[in-house]
Protein backbone atom coordinates (compact mmCIF):
# COMPACT_ATOMS: atom_id res chain seq x y z
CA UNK A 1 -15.51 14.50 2.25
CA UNK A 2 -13.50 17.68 3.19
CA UNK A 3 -9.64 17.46 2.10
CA UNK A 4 -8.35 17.64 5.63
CA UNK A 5 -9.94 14.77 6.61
CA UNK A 6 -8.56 13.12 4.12
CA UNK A 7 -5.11 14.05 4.43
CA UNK A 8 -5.43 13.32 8.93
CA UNK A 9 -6.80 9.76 7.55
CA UNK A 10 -4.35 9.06 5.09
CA UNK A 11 -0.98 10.68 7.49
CA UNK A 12 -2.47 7.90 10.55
CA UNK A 13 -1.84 5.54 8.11
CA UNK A 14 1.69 6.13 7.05
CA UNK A 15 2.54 6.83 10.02
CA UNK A 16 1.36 3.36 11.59
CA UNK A 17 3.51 2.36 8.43
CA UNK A 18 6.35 3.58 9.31
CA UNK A 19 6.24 3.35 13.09
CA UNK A 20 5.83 -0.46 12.66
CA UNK A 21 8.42 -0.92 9.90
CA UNK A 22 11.19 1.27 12.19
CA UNK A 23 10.81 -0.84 15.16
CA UNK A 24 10.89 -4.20 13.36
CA UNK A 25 14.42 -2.87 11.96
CA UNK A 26 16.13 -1.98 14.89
CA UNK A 27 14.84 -4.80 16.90
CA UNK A 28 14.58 -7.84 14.83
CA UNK A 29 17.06 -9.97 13.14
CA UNK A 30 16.60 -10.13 9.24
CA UNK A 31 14.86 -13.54 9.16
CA UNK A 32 13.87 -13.63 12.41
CA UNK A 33 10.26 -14.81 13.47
CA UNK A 34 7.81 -13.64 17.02
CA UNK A 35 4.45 -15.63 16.99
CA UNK A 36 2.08 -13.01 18.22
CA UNK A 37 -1.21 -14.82 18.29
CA UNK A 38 -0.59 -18.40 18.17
CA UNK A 39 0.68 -19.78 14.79
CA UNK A 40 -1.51 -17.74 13.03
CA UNK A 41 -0.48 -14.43 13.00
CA UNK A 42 3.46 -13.90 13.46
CA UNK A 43 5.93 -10.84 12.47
CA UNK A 44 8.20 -12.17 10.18
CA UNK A 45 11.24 -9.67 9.37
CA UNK A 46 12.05 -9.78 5.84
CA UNK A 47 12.85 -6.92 3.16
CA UNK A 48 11.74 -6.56 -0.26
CA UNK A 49 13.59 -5.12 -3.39
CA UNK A 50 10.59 -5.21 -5.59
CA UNK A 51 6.91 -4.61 -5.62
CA UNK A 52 4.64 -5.46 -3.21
CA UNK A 53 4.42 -9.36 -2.00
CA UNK A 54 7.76 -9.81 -3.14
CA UNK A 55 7.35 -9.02 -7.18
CA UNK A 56 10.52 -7.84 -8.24
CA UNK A 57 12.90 -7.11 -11.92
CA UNK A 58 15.66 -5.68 -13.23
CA UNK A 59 18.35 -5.84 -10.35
CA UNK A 60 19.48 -2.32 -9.48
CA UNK A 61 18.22 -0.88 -12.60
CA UNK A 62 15.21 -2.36 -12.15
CA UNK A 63 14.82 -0.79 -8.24
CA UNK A 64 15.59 2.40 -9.49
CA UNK A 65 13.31 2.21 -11.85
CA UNK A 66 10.35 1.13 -9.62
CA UNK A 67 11.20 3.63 -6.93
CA UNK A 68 11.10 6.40 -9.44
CA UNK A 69 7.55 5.17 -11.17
CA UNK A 70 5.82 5.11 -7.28
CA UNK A 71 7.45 8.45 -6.91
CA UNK A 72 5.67 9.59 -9.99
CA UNK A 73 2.39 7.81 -8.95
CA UNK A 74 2.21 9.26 -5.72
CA UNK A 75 2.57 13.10 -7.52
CA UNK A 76 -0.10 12.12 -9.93
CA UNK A 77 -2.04 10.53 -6.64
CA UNK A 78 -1.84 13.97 -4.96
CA UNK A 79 -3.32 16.09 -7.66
CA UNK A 80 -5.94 13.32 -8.70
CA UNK A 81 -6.97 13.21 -4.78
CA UNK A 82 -7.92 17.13 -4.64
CA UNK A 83 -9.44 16.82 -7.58
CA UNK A 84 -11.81 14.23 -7.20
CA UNK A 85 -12.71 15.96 -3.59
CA UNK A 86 -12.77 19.02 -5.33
CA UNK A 87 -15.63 17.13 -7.90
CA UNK A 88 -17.85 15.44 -5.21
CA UNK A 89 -17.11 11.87 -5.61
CA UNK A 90 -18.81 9.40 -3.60
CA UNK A 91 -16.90 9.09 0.00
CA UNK A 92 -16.21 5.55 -0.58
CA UNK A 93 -14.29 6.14 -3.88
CA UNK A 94 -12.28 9.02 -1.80
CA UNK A 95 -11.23 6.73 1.08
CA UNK A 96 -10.50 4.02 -1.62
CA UNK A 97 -8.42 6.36 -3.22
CA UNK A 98 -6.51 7.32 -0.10
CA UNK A 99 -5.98 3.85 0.88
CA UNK A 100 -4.26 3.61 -2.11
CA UNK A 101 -2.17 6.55 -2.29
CA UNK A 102 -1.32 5.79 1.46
CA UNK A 103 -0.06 2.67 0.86
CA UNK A 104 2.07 3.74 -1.83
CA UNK A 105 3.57 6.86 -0.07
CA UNK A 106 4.05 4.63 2.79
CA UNK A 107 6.58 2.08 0.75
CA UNK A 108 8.12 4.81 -1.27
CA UNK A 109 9.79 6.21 2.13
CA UNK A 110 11.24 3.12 2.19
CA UNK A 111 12.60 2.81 -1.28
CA UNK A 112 13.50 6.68 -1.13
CA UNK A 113 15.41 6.93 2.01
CA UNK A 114 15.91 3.54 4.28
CA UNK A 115 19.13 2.84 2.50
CA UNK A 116 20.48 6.47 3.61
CA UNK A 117 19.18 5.83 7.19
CA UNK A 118 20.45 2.48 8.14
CA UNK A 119 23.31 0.82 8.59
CA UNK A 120 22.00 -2.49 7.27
CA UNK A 121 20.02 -3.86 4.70
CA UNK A 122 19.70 -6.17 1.70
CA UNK A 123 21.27 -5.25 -1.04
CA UNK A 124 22.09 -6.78 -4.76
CA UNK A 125 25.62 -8.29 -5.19
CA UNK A 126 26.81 -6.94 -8.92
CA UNK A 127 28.19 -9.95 -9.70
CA UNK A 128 25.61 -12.85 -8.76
CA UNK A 129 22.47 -10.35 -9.14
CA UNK A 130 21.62 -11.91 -5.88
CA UNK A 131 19.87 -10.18 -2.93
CA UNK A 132 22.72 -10.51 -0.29
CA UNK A 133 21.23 -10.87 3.97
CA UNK A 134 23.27 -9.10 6.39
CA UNK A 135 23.96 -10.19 10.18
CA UNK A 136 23.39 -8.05 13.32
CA UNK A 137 20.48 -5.50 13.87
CA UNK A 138 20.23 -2.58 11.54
CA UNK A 139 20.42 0.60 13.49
CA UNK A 140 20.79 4.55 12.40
CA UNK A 141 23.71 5.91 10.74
CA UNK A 142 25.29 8.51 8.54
CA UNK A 143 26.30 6.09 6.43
CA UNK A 144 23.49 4.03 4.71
CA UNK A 145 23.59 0.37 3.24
CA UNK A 146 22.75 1.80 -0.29
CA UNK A 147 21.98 4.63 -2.31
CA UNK A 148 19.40 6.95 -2.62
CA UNK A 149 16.50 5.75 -4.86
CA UNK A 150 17.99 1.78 -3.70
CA UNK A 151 16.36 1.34 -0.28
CA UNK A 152 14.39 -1.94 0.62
CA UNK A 153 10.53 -2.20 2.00
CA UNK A 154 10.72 -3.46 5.37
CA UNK A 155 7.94 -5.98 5.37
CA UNK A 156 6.87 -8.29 8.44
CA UNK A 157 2.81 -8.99 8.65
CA UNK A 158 2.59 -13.23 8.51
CA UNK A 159 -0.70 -14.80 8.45
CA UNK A 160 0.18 -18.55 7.16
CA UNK A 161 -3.37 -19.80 7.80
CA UNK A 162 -2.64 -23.37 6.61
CA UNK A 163 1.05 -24.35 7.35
CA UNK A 164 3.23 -26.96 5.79
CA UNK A 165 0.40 -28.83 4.14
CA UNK A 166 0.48 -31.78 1.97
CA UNK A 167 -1.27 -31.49 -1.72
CA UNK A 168 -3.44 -35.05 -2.51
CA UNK A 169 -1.74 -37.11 -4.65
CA UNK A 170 -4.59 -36.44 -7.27
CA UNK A 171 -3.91 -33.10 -7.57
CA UNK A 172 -2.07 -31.93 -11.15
CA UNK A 173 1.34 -30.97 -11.20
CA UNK A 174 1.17 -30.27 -7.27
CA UNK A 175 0.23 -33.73 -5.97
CA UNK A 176 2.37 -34.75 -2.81
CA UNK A 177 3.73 -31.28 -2.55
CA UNK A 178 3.98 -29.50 0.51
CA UNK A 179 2.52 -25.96 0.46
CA UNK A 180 1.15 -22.86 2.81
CA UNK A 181 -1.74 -21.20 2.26
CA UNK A 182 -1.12 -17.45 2.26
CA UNK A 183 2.49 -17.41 2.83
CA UNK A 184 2.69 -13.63 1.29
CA UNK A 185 4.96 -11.37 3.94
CA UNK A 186 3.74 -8.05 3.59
CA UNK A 187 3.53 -4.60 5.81
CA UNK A 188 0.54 -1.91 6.71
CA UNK A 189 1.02 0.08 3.60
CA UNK A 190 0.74 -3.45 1.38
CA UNK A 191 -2.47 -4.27 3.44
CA UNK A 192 -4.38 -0.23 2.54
CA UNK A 193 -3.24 -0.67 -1.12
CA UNK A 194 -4.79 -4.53 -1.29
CA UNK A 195 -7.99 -2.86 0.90
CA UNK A 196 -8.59 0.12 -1.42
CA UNK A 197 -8.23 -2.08 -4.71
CA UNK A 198 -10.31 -5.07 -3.46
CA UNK A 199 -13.13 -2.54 -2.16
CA UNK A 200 -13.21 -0.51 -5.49
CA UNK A 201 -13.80 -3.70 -7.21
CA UNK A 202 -16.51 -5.30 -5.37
CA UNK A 203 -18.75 -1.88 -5.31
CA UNK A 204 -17.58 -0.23 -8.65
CA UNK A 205 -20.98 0.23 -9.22
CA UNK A 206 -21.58 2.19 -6.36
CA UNK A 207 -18.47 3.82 -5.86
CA UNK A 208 -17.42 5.06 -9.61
CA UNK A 209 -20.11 8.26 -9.42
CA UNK A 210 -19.83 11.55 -8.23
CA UNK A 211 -22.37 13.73 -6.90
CA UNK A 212 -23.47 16.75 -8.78
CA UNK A 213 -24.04 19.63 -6.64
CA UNK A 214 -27.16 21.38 -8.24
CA UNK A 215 -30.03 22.70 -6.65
CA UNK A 216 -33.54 23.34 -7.75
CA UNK A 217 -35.74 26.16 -6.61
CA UNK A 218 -39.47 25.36 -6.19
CA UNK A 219 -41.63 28.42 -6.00
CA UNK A 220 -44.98 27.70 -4.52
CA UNK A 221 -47.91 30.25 -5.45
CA UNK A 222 -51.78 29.96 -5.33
CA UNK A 223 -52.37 32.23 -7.88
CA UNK A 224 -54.46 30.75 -10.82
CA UNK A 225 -52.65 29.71 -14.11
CA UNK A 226 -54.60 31.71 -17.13
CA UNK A 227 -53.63 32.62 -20.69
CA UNK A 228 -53.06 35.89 -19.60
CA UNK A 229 -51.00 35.14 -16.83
CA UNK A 230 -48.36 32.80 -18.60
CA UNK A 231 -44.94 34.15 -19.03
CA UNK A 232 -43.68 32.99 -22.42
């Protein structure tokens, strides 16, 4: 797979990313729900401090800290990229591996800047530790919600296939609850990284190789093989 395909492949997908995430930002209400294809699939405007599907630590420390660590896998992601084009690896492995590093690069612009371009966002009270919502649509300004490093991930992709169920009674610890199956909230760049990591795992076996590029000459001849002849 030549490089610039790679990097046309992986660039579509960041910016879907981040062509979905600005308009649910300056056109939705934090919180605020569209059904797009029945109740199945919605957009669901939320924003996330943490990790993807909501995991999160460590307050602002903590987002610093993550922001900085995807910045440093998405470095490490660039070199290991090149290199693994540069060694032949199977073209599966190499989208894979984009999907990945797509997906990451994609959420980092949000952690990295979307607190410098907005005008509202979630951000952590100092006090309560809390993630504090905002009123009003976010729009662009000079002055951010937060810091550099501090931004939120814009997330909005809903697909609750069951909705508002009831656990059996029999069931452990759960019994009589009321649950949703798949209630994650995530975006585009969520989705490649889950794709790429999912795929490498059900074909490792065919996917972790590379190809080596030899080649081997066969010379044909019709002369007769003798003693004399032999080339030692």
């Amino acid at each position: 797979m030549k490089l610039r395909h790679l990097v046309l492949f992986i660039a579509l997908i960041v910016l879907g990313d981040q062509a979905l995430k600005f308009w649910v930002k300056t056109h939705f209400y934090y919180g605020e729900e569209r059904k797009i294809l029945g109740n199945w699939f919605r957009i669901y405007f939320i924003e996330n401090e943490g990790m993807a599907y909501g995991w999160k630590f460590g307050g602002n420390w903590g987002k610093m800290a993550l922001t900085i660590f995807r910045l440093g896998a998405v470095i490490f992601g660039t070199w290991y990229l090149g290199n693994i084009i540069k060694k032949g690896y199977h073209k599966g492995f190499i989208i894979c591996a984009g999907l990945i590093y797509a997906g990451a690069l994609g959420n980092l612009i949000d952690s990295l800047f979307y607190g410098l371009l907005f005008d509202k966002g979630m951000f952590i009270d100092g006090v309560s530790k809390m993630q504090i919502n905002y009123d009003g649509i976010a729009v662009f300004s000079s002055k951010g919600y937060t810091s550099f490093l501090h931004g939120n991930v814009v997330d909005m992709l809903y697909f609750p296939i069951l909705e508002n169920k009831t656990f059996p009674s029999w069931v452990p610890f759960w019994g009589g609850e009321r649950f949703t199956f798949f209630s994650a909230i995530f975006n585009i760049a969520d989705a490649s990284i889950s794709i790429g990591v999912i795929t490498l795992l059900l074909f490792q076996k065919k996917l972790f190789r590379h190809h080596h590029h030899e080649e081997t000459q066969t010379v044909e001849t019709s002369t007769t093989v003798t003693d004399e002849t032999q080339v030692s």
